[in-house]
C-alpha atoms as a PDB file:
ATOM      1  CA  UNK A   1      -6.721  42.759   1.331  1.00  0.00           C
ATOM      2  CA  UNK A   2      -9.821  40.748  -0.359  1.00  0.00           C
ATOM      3  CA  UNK A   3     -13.185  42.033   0.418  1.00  0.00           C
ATOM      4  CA  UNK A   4     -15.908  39.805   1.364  1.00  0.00           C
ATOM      5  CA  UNK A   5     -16.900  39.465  -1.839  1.00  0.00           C
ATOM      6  CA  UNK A   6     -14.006  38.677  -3.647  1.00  0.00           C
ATOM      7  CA  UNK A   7     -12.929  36.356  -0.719  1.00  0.00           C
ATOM      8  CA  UNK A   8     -16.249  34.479  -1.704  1.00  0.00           C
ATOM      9  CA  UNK A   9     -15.480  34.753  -5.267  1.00  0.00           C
ATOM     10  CA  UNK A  10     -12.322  32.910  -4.804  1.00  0.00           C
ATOM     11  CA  UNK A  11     -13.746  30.259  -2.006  1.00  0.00           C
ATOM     12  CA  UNK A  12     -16.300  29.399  -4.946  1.00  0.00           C
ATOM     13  CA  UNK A  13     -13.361  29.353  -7.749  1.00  0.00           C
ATOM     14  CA  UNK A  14     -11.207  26.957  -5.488  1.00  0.00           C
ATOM     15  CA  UNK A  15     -14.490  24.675  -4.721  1.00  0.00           C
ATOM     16  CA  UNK A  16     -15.008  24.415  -8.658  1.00  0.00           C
ATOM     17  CA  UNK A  17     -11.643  23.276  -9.181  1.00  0.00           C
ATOM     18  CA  UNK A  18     -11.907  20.650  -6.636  1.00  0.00           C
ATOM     19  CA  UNK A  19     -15.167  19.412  -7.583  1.00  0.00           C
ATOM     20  CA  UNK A  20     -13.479  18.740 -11.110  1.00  0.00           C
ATOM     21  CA  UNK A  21     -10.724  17.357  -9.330  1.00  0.00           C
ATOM     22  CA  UNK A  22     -13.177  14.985  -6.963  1.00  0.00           C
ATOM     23  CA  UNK A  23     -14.937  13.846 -10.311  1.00  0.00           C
ATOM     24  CA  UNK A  24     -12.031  12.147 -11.830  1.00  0.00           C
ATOM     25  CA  UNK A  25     -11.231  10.758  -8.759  1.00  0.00           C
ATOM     26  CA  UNK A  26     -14.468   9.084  -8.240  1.00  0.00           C
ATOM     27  CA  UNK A  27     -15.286   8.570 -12.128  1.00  0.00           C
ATOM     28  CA  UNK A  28     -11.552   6.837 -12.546  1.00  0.00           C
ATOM     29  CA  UNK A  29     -10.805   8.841 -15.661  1.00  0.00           C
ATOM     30  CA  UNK A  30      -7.927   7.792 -16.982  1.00  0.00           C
ATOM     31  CA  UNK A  31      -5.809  11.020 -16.985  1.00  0.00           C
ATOM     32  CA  UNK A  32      -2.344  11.498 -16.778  1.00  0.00           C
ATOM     33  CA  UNK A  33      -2.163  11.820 -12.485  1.00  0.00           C
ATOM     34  CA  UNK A  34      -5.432  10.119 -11.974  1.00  0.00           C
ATOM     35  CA  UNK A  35      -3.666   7.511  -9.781  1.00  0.00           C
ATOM     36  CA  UNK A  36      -1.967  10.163  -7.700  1.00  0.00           C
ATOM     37  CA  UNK A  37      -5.527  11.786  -7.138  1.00  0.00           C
ATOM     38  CA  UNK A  38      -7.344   8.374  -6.414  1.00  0.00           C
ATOM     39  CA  UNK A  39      -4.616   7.846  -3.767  1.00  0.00           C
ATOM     40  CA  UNK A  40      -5.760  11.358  -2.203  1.00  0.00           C
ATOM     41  CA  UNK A  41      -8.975  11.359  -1.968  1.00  0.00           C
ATOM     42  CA  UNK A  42     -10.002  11.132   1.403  1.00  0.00           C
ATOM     43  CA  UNK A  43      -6.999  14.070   1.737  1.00  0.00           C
ATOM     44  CA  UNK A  44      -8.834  16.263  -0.883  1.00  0.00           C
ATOM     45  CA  UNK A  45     -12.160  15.499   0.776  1.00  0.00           C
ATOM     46  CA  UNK A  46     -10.668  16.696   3.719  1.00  0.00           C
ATOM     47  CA  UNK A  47      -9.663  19.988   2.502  1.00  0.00           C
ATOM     48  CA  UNK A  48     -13.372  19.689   0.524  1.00  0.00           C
ATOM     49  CA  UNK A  49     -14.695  20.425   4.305  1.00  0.00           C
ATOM     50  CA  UNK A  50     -12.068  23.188   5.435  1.00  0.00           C
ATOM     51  CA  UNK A  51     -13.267  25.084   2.134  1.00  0.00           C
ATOM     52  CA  UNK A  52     -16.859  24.156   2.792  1.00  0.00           C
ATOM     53  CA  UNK A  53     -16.591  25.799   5.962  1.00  0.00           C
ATOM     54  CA  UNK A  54     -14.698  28.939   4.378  1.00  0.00           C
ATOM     55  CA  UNK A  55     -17.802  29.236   2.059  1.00  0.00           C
ATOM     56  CA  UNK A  56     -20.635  29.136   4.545  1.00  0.00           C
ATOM     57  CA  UNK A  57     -18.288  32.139   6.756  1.00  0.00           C
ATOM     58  CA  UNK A  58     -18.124  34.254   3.251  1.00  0.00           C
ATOM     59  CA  UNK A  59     -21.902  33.763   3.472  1.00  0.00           C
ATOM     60  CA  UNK A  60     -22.234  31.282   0.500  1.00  0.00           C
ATOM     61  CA  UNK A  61     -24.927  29.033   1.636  1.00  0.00           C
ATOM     62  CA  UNK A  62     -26.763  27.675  -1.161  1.00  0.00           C
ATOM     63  CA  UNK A  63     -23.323  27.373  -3.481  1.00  0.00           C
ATOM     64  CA  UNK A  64     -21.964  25.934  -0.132  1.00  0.00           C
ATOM     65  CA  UNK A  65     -24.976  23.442   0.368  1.00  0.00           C
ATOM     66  CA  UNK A  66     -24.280  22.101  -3.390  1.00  0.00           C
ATOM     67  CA  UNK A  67     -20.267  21.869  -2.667  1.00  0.00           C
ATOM     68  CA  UNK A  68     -21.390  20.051   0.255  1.00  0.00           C
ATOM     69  CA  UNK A  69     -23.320  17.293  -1.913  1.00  0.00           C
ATOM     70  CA  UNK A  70     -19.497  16.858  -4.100  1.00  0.00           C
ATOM     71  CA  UNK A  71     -18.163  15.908  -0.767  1.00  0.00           C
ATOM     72  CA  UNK A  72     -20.790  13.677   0.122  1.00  0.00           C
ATOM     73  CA  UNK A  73     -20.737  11.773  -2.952  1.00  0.00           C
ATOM     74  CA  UNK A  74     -16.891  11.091  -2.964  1.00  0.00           C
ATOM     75  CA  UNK A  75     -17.106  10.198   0.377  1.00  0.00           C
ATOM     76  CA  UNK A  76     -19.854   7.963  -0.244  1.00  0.00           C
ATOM     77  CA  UNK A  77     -18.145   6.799  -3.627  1.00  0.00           C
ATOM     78  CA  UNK A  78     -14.272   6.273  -1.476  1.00  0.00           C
ATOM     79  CA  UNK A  79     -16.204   4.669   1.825  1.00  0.00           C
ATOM     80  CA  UNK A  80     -17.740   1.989  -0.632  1.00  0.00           C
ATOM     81  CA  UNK A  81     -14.406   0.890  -1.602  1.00  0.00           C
ATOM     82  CA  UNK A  82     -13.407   0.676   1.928  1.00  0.00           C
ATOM     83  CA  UNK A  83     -16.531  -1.272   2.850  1.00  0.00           C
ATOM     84  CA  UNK A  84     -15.643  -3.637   0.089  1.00  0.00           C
ATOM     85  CA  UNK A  85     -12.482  -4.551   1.132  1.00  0.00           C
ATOM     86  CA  UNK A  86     -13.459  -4.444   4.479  1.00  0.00           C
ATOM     87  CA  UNK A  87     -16.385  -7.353   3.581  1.00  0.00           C
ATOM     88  CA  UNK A  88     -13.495  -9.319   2.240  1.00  0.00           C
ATOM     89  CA  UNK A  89     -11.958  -8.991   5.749  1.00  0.00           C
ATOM     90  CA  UNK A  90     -14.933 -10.362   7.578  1.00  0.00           C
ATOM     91  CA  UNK A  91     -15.374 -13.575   5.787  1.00  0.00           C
ATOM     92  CA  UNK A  92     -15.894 -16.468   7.911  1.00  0.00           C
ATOM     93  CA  UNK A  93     -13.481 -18.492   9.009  1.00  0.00           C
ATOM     94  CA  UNK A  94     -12.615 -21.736  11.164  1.00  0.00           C
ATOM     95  CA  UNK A  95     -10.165 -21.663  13.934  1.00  0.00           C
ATOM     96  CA  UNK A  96      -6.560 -19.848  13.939  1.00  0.00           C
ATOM     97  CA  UNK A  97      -4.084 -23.162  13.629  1.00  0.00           C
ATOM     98  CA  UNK A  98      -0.717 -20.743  13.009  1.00  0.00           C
ATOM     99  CA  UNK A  99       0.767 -17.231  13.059  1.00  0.00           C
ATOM    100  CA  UNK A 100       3.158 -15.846  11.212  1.00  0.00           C
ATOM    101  CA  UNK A 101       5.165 -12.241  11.948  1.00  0.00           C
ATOM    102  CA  UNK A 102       5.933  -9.733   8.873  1.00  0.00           C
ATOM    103  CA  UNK A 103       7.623  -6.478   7.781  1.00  0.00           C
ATOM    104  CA  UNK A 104       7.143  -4.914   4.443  1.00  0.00           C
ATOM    105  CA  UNK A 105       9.836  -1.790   3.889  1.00  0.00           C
ATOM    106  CA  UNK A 106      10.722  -0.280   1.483  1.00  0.00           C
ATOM    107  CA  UNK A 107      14.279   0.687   2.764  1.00  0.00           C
ATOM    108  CA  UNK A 108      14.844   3.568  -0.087  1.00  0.00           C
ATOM    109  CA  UNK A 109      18.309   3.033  -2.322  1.00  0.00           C
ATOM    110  CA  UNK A 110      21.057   5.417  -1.160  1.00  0.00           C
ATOM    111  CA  UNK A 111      19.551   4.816   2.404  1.00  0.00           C
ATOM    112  CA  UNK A 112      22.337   7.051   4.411  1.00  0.00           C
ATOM    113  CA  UNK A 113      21.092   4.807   7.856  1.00  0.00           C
ATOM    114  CA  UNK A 114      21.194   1.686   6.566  1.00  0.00           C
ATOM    115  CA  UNK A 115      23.531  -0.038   9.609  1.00  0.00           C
ATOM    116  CA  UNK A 116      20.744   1.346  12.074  1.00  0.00           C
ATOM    117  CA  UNK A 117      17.899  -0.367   9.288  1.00  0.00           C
ATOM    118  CA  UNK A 118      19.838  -3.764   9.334  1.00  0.00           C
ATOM    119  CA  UNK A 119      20.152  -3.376  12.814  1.00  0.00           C
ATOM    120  CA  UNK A 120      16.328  -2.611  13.287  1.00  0.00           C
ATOM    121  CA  UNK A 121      15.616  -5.833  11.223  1.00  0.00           C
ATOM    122  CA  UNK A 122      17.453  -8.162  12.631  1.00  0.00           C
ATOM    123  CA  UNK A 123      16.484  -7.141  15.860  1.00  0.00           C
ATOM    124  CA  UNK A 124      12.736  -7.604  15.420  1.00  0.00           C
ATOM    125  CA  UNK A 125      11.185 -10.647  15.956  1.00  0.00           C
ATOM    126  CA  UNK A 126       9.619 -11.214  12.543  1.00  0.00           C
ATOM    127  CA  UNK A 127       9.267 -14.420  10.597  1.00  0.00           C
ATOM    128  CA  UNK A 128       9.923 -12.689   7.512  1.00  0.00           C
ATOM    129  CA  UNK A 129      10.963  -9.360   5.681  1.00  0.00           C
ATOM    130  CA  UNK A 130      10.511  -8.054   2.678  1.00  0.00           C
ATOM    131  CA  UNK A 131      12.266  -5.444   1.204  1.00  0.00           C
ATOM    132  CA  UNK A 132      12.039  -2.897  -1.412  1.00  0.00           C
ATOM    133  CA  UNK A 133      14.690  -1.419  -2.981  1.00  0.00           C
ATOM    134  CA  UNK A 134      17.199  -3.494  -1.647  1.00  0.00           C
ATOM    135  CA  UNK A 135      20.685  -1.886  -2.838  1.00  0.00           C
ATOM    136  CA  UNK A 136      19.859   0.546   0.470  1.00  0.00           C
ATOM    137  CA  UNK A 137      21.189  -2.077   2.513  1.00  0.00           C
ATOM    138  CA  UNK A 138      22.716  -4.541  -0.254  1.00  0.00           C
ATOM    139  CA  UNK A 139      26.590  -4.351   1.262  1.00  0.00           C
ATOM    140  CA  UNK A 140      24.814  -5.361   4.510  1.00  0.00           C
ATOM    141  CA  UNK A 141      22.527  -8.437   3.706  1.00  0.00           C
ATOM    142  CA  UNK A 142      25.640 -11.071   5.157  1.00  0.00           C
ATOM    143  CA  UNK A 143      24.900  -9.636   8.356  1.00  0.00           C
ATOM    144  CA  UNK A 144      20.588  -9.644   8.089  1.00  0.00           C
ATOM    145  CA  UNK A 145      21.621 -13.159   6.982  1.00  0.00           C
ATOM    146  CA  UNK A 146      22.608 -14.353   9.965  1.00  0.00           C
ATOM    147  CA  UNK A 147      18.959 -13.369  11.089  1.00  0.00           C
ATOM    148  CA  UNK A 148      17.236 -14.560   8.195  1.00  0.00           C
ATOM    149  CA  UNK A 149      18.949 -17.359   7.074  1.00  0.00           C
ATOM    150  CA  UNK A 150      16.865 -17.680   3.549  1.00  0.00           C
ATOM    151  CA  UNK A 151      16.733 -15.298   1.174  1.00  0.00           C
ATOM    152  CA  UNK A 152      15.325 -14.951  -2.782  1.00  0.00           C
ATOM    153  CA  UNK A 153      16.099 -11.647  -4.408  1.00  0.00           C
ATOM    154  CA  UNK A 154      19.207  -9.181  -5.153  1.00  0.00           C
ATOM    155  CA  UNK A 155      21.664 -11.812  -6.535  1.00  0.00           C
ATOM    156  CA  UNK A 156      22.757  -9.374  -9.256  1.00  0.00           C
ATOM    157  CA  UNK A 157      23.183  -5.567  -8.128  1.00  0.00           C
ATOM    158  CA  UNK A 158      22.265  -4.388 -11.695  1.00  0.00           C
ATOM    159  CA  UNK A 159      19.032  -5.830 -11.406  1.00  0.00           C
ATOM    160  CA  UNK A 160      18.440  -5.963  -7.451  1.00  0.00           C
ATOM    161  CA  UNK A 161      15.216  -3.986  -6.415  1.00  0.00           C
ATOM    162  CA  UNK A 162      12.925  -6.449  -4.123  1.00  0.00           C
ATOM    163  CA  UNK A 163      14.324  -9.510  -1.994  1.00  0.00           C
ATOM    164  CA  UNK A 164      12.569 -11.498   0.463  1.00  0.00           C
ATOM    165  CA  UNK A 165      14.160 -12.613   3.607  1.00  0.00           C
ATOM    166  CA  UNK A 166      13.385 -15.366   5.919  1.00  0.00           C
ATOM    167  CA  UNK A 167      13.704 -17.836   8.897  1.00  0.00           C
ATOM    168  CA  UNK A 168      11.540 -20.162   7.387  1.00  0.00           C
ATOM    169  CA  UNK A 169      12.928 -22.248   4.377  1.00  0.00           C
ATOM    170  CA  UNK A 170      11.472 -20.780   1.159  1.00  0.00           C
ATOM    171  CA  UNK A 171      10.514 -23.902  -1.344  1.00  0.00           C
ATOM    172  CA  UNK A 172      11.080 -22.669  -4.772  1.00  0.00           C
ATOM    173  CA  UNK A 173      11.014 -19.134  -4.347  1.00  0.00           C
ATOM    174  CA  UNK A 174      11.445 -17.306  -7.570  1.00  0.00           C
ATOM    175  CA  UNK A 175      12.003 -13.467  -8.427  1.00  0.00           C
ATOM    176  CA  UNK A 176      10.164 -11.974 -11.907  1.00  0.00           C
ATOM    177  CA  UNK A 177      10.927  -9.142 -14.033  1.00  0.00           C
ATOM    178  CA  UNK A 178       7.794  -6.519 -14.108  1.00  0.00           C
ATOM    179  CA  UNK A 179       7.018  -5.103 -17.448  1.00  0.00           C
ATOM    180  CA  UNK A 180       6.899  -2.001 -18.929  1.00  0.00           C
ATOM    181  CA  UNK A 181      10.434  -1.505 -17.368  1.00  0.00           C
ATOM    182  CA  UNK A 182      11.666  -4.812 -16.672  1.00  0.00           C
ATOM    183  CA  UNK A 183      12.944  -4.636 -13.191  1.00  0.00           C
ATOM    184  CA  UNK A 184      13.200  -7.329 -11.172  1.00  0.00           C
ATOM    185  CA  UNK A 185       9.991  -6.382  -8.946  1.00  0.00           C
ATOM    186  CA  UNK A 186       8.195  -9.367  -7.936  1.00  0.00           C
ATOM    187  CA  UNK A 187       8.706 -11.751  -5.918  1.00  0.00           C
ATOM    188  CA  UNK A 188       7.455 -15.591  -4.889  1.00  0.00           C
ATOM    189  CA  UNK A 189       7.794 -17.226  -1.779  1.00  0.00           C
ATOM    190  CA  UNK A 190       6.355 -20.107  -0.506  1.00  0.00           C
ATOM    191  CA  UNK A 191       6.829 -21.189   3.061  1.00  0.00           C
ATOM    192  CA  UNK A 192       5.455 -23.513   5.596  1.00  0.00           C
ATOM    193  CA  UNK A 193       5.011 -22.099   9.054  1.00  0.00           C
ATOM    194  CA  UNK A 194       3.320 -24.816  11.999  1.00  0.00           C
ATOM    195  CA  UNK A 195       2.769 -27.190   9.429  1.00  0.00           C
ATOM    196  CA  UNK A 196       0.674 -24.695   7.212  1.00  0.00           C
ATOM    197  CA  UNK A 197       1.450 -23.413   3.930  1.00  0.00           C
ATOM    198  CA  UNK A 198       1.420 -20.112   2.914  1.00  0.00           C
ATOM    199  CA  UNK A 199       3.564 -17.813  -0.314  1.00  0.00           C
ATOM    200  CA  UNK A 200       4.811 -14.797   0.648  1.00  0.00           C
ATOM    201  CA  UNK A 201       3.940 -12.384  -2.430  1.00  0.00           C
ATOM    202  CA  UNK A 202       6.450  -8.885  -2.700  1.00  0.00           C
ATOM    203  CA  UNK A 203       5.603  -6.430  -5.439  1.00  0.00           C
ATOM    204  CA  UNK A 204       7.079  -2.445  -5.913  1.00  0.00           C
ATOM    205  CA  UNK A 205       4.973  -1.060  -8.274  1.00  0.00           C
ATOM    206  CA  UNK A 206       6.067   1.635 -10.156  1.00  0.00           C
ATOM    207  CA  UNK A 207       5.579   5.731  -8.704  1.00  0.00           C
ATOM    208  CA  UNK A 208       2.055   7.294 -10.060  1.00  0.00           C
ATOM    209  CA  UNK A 209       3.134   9.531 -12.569  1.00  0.00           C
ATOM    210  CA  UNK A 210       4.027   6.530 -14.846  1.00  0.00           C
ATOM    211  CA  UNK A 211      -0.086   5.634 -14.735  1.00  0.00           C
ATOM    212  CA  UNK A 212       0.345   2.994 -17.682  1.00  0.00           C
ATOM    213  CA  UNK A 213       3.483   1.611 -15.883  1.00  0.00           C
ATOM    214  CA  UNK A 214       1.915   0.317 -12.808  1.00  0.00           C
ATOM    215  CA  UNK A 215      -0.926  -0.823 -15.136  1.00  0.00           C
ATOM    216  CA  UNK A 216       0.856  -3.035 -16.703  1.00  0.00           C
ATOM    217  CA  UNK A 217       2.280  -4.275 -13.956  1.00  0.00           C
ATOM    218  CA  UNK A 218      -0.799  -4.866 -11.627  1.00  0.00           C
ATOM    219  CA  UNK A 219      -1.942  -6.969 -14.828  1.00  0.00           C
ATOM    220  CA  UNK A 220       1.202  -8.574 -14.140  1.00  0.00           C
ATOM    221  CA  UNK A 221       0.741  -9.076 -10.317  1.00  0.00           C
ATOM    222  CA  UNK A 222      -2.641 -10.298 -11.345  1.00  0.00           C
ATOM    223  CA  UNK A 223      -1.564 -13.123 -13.529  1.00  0.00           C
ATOM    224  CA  UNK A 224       1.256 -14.145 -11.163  1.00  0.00           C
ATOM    225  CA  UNK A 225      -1.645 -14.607  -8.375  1.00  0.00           C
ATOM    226  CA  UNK A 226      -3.936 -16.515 -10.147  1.00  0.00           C
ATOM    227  CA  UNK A 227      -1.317 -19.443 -10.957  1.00  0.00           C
ATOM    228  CA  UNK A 228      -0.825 -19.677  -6.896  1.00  0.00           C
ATOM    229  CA  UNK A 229      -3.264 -21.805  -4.832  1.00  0.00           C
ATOM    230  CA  UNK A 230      -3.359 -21.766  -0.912  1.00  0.00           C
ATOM    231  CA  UNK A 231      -3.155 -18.600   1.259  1.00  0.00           C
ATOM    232  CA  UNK A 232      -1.224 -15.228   0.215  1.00  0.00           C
ATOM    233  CA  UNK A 233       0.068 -12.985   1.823  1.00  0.00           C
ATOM    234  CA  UNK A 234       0.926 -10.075  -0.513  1.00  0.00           C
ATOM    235  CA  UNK A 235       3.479  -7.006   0.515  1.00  0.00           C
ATOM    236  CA  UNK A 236       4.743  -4.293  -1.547  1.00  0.00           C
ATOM    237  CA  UNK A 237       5.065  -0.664  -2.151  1.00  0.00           C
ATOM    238  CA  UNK A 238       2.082  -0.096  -4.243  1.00  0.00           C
ATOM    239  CA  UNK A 239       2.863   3.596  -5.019  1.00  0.00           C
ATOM    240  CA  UNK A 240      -0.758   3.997  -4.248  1.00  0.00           C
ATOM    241  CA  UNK A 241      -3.560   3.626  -1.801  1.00  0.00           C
ATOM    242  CA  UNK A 242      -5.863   0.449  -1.473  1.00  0.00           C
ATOM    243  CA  UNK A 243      -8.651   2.534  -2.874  1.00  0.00           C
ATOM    244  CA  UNK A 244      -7.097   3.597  -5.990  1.00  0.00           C
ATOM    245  CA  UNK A 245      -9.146   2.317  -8.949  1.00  0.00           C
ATOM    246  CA  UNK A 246      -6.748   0.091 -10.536  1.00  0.00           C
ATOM    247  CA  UNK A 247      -5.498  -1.627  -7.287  1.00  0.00           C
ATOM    248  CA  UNK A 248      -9.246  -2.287  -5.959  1.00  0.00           C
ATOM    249  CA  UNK A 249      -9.924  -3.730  -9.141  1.00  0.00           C
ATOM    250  CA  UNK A 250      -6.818  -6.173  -8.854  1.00  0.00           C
ATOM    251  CA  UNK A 251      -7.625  -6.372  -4.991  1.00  0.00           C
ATOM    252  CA  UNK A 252     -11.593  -7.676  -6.060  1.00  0.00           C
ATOM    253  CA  UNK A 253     -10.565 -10.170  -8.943  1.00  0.00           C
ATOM    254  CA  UNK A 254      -8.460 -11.998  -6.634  1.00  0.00           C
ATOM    255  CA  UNK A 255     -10.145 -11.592  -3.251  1.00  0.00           C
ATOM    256  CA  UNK A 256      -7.856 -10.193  -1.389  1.00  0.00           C
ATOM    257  CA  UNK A 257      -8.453  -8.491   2.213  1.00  0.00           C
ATOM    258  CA  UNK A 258      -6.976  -5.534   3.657  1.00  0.00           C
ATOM    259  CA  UNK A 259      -6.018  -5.642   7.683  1.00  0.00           C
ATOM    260  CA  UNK A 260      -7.960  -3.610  10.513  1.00  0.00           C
ATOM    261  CA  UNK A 261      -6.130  -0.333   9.376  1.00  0.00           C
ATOM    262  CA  UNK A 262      -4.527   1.559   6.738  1.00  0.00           C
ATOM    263  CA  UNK A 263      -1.890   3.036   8.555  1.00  0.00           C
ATOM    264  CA  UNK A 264      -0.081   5.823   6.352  1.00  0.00           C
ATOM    265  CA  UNK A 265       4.018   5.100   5.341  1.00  0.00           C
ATOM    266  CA  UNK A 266       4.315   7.701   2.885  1.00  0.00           C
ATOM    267  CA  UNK A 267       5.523  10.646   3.103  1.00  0.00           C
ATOM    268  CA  UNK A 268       7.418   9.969   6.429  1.00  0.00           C
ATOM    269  CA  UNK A 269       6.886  13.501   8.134  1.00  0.00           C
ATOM    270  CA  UNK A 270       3.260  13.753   7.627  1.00  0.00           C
ATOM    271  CA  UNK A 271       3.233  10.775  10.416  1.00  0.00           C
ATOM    272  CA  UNK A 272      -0.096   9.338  10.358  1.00  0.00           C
ATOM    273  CA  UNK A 273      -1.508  11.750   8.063  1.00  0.00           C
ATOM    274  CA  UNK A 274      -0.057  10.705   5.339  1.00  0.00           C
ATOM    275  CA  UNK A 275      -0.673   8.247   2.738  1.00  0.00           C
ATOM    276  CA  UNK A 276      -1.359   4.213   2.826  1.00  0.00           C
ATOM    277  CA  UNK A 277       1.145   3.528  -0.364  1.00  0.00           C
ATOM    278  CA  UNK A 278       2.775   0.641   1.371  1.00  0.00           C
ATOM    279  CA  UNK A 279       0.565  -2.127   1.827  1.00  0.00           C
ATOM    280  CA  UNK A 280      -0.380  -5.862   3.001  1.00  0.00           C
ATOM    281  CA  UNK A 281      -3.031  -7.805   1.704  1.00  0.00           C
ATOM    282  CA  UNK A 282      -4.243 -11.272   2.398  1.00  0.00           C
ATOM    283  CA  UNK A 283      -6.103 -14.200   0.026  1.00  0.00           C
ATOM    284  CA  UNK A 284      -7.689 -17.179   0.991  1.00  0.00           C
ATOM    285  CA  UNK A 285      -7.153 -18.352   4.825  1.00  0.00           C
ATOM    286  CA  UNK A 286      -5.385 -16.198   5.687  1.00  0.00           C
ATOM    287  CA  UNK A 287      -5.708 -12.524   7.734  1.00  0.00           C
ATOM    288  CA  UNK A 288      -3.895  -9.642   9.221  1.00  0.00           C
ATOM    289  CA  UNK A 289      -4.316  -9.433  13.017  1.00  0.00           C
ATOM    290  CA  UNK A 290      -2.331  -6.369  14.042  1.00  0.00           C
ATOM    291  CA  UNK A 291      -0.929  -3.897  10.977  1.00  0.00           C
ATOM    292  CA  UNK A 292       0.798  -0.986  12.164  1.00  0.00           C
ATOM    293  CA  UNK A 293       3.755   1.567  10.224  1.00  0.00           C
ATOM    294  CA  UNK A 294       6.749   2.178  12.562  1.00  0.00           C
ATOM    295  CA  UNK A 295       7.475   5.206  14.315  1.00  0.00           C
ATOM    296  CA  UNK A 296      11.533   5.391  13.274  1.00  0.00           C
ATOM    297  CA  UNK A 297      11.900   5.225   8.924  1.00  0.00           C
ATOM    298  CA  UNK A 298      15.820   4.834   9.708  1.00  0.00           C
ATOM    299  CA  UNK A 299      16.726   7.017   6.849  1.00  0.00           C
ATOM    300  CA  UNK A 300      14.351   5.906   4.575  1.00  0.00           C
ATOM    301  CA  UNK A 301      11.169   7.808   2.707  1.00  0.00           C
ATOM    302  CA  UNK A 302       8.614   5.473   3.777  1.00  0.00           C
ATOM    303  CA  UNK A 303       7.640   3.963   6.617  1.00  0.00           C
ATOM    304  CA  UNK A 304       7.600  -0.128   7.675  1.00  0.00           C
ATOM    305  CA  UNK A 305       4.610  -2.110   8.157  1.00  0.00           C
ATOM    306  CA  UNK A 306       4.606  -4.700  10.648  1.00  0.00           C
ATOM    307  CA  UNK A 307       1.872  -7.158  10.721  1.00  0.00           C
ATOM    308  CA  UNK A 308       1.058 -10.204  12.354  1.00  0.00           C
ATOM    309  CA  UNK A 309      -0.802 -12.817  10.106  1.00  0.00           C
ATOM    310  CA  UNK A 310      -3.658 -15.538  11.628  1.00  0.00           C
ATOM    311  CA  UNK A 311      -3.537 -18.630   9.215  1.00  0.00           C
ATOM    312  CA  UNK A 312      -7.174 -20.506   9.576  1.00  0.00           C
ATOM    313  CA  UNK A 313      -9.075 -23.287   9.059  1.00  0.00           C
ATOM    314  CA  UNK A 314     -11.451 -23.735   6.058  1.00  0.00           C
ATOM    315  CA  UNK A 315     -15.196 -22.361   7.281  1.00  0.00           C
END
């Protein structure tokens, strides 16, 4: 059994480490896992404050005052990412003149419930779907079909990955290759809902431990933005949170606005205490009303967001 003092010794040894750990977080060093870590902060801030209060028991004030100070700082430094989005959010607009309904899942390939999934889908009530790693459900797209009678993505299994399914006609819709890898990750929608336009943006990013990968490929995302005009609405699995450094830095260049929440899809037992990797952000004149994961994955590892988007008038 540790004595008081070596139970100190090691609070202190674990609160160094972390510190280090917070630093690169908040610093955005690029280091091989830096993503994954940006993604966590607010969950290594969190355990920050159960070790803060270990220190202060084993009678390490002062060294516990200056952990303290860390935590305060990466809170400070992750809140003002939050804020910024959040600013983004509040922009004024004119008057709601359409509404549009929207899941985002990423349905997982090899998905072993994907009947219940399809099911789930064409069951809900939204105006559009899009879905990641589509060959979880590709033997069953004739029957979400009958749903959502418009579909871009998944015409070739050896290259399916995203696909974007609708009841609205899509106008042009077109799916693009995302490099380092060259999957067929990205796709463009454009649809007219009450009269208003709108493109429906899906992106799966790459998983963090490739850091360059989804580097490349939010430099990707970015480019394919900036050649649409009009509202976006953006969905993907990002394979990291909003306040990651390279995704904030896409999400700033091209103005784009988070909803009320973050609610956590990833992974799926950890609930609501998980992570926000799945997202849905907004451009232009358009916003997220309601954005909420769903309670049942149906097999897969992530949860679905559903969101309900206000289209608006021009301030």
């Amino acid at each position: 059994m540790l004595s008081r003092a070596e139970f100190r010794g090691a609070m202190l040894a674990l609160g160094v480490v972390l510190a280090a750990v917070l630093a690169i977080t908040s610093l955005s060093i690029n280091l091989p896992g830096a993503l994954l870590l940006q993604s966590l902060r607010f969950h290594l801030i969190a355990a920050g404050l159960v070790l803060l209060v270990l220190m202060v028991l084993a009678g390490a004030r002062w060294r516990g005052a200056l952990f303290a100070l860390v935590l305060a700082v990466a809170s400070a430094h992750g809140g003002s990412m939050v804020l910024e989005y959040q600013a983004r959010r509040d922009a004024p607009l004119g008057a709601q003149i359409a509404e549009l309904s929207l899941i985002g899942f990423n349905v997982l390939t090899g998905n072993r419930r994907a009947e219940e999934l399809v099911d789930f889908l064409v069951a809900s009530s939204a105006d559009v779907a899009v879905v990641m790693e589509t060959p979880g459900i590709e033997r069953l797209l004739p029957r979400l079909g009958e749903a959502f009678p418009y579909r871009i993505g998944c015409e070739r299994s050896q290259s399916c990955d995203i696909s974007i399914h609708s009841r609205l006609p899509i106008a042009g819709g077109e799916i693009r290759t995302m490099p380092p890898f060259r999957y067929e990750r990205l796709a463009i929608a454009p649809v007219t809902i009450d009269g208003q336009a709108l493109t429906i943006v899906g992106v799966h990013l790459s998983k963090p431990y490739f850091d360059e990968a989804s580097w490349f490929e939010l430099l990707t995302l970015d480019r394919a933005l900036d050649t649409i005009e009009g509202p976006v609405v953006l969905v993907g699995d990002f394979n990291a949170a909003p306040w990651s450094a390279p995704v904030a830095r896409m999400a700033r260049a091209q103005g784009l606005a988070p909803g009320p929440s973050y609610p956590a899809t990833w992974p799926v037992r950890l609930g609501p205490l998980g992570v926000p990797i799945d997202n849905i952000l907004t451009r232009g004149n358009a916003r997220i009303l309601d954005l909420s994961a769903g309670a049942d994955s149906f097999g897969s590892n992530h949860r679905a967001l559903l969101a309900r988007i206000g289209l608006y008038e021009a301030p």
